[in-house]
N, C-alpha and C. Protein backbone atom coordinates (compact mmCIF):
# COMPACT_ATOMS: atom_id res chain seq x y z
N UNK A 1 0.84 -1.18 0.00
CA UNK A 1 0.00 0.00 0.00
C UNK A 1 0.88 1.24 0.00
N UNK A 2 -0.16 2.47 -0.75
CA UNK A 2 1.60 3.35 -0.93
C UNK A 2 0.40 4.77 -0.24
N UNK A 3 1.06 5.38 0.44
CA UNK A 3 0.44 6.45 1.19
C UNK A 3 0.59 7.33 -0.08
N UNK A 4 -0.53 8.47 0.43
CA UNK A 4 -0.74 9.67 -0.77
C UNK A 4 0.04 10.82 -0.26
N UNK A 5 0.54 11.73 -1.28
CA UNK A 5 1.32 12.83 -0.68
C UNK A 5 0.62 13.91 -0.47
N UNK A 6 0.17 14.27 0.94
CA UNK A 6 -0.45 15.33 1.20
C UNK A 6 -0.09 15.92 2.42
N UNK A 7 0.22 16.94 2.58
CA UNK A 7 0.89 17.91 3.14
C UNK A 7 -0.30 19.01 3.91
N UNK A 8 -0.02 18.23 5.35
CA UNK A 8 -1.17 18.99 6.35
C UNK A 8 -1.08 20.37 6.89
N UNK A 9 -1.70 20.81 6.98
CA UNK A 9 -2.21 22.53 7.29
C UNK A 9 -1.20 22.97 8.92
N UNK A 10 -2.64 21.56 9.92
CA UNK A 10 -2.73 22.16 11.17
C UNK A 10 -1.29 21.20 11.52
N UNK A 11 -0.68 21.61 12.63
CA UNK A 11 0.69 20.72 13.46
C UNK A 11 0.21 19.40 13.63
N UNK A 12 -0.87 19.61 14.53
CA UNK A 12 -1.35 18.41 15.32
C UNK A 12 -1.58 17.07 14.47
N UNK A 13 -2.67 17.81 13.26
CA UNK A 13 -2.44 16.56 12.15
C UNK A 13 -1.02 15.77 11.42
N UNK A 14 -0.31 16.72 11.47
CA UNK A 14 0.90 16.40 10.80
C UNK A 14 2.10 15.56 11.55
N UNK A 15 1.80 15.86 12.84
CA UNK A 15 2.09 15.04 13.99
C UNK A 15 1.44 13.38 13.84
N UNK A 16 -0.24 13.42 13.63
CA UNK A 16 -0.83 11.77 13.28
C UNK A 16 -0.34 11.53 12.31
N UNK A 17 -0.09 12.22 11.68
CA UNK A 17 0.35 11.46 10.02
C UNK A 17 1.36 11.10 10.06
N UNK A 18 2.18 11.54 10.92
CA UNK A 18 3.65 10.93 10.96
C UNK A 18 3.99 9.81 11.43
N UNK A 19 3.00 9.75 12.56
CA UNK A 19 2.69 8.32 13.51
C UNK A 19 2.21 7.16 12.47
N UNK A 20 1.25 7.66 11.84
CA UNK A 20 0.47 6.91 10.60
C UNK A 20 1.75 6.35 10.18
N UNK A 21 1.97 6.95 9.25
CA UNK A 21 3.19 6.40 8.15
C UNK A 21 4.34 5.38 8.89
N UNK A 22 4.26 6.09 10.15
CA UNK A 22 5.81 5.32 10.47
C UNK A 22 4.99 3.57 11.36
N UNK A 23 3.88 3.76 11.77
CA UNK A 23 3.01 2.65 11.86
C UNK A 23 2.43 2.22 10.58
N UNK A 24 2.58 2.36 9.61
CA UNK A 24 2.44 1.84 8.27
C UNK A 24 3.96 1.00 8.04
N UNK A 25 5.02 2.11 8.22
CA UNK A 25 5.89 1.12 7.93
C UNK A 25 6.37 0.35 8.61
N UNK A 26 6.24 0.31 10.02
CA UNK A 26 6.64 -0.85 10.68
C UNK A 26 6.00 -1.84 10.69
N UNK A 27 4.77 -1.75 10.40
CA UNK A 27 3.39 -2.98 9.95
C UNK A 27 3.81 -3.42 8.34
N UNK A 28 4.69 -2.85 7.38
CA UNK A 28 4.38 -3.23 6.37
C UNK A 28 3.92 -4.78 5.48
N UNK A 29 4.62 -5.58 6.19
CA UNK A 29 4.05 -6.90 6.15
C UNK A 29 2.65 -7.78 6.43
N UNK A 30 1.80 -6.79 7.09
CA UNK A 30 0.84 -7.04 7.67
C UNK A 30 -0.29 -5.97 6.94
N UNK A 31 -0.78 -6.68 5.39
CA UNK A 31 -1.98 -6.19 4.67
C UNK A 31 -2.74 -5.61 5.52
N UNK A 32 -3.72 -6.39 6.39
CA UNK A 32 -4.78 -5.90 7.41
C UNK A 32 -4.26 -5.01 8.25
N UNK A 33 -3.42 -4.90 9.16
CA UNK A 33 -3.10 -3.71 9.58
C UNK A 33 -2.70 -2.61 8.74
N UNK A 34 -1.63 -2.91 7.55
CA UNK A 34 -2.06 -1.32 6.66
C UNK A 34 -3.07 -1.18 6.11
N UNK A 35 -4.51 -1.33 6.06
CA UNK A 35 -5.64 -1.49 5.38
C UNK A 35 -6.24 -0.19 6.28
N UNK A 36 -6.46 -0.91 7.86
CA UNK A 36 -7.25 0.03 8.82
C UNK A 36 -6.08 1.45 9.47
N UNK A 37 -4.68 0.91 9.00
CA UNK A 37 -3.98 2.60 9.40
C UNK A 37 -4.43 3.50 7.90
N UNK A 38 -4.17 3.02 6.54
CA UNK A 38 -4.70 3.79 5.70
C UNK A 38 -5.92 4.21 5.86
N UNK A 39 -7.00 3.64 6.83
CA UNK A 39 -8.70 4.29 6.53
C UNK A 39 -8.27 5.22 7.40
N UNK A 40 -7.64 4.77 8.76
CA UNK A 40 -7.50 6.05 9.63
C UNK A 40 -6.30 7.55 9.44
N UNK A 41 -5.44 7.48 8.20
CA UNK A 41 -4.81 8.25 7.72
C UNK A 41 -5.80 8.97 6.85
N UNK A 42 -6.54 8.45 6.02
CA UNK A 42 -7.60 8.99 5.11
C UNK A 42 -8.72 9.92 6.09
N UNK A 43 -9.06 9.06 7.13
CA UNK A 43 -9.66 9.75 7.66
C UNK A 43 -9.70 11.25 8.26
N UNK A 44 -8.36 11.23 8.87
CA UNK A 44 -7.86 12.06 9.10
C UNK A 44 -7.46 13.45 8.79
N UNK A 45 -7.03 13.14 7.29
CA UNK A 45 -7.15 14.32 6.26
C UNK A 45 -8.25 14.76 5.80
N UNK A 46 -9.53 13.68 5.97
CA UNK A 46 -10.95 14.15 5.99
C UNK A 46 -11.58 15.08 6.86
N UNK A 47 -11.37 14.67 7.80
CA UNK A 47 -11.15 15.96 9.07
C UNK A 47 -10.67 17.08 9.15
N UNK A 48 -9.10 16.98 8.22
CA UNK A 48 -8.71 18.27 8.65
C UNK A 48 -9.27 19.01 7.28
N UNK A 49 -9.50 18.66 6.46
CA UNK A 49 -10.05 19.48 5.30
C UNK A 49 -11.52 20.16 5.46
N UNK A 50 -12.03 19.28 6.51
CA UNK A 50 -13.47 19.50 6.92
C UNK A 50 -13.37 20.84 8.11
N UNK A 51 -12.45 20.95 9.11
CA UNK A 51 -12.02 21.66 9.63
C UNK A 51 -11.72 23.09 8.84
N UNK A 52 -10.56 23.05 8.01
CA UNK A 52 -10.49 24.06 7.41
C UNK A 52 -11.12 24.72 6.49
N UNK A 53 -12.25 23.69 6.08
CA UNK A 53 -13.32 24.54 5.13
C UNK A 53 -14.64 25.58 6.26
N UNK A 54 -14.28 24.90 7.90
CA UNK A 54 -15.61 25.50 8.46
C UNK A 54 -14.63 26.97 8.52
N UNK A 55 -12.74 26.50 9.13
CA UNK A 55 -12.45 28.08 8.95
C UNK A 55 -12.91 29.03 7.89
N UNK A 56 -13.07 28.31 7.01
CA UNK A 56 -13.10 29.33 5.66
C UNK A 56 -14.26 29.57 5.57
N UNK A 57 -15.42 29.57 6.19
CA UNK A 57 -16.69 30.08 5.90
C UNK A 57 -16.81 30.71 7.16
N UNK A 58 -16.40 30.64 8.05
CA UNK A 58 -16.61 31.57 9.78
C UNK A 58 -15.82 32.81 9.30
N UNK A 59 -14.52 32.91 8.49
CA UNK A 59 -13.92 33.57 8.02
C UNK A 59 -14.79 34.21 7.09
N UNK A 60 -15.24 34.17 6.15
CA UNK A 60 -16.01 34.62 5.30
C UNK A 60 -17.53 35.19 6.00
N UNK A 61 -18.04 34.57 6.72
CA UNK A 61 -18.80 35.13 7.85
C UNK A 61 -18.86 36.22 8.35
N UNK A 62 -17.31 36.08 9.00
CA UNK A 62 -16.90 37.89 9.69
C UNK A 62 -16.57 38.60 8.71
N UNK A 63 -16.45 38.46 7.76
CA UNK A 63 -15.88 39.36 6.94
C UNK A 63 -17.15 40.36 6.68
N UNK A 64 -18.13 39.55 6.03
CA UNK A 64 -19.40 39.89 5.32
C UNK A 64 -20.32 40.19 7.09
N UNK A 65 -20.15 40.68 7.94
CA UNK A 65 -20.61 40.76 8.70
C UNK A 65 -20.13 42.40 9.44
N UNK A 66 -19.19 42.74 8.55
CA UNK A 66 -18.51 43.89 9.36
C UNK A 66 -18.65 44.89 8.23
């Protein structure tokens, strides 16, 4: 399994992802365990994209509000 290159915003994420990967590669032999660290790496970036789109409309919010 080959991780995707994506390059996180917030620290904190970039911090799991690092954990991710490096628990990806120490599992690499073990399909099923890289199966459920990839959903939870995916996931993750699902989150933070979800995160930064609410910034971007609270942002857009105040803007149009002032």
């Amino acid at each position: 399994m080959t991780t995707q290159n994506y390059e996180p915003t917030l620290d904190l994420v970039k911090e799991r992802m690092d954990k991710i990967d490096g628990l990806i590669e120490k599992f690499k032999d073990l399909p099923d365990v890289q199966e459920k660290l990839e959903g939870a790496r995916n996931a993750l970036v699902e989150s933070e994209e979800e995160i930064m789109n609410y910034y971007d409309l609270t942002d857009i919010a105040k803007r149009d509000l002032n």
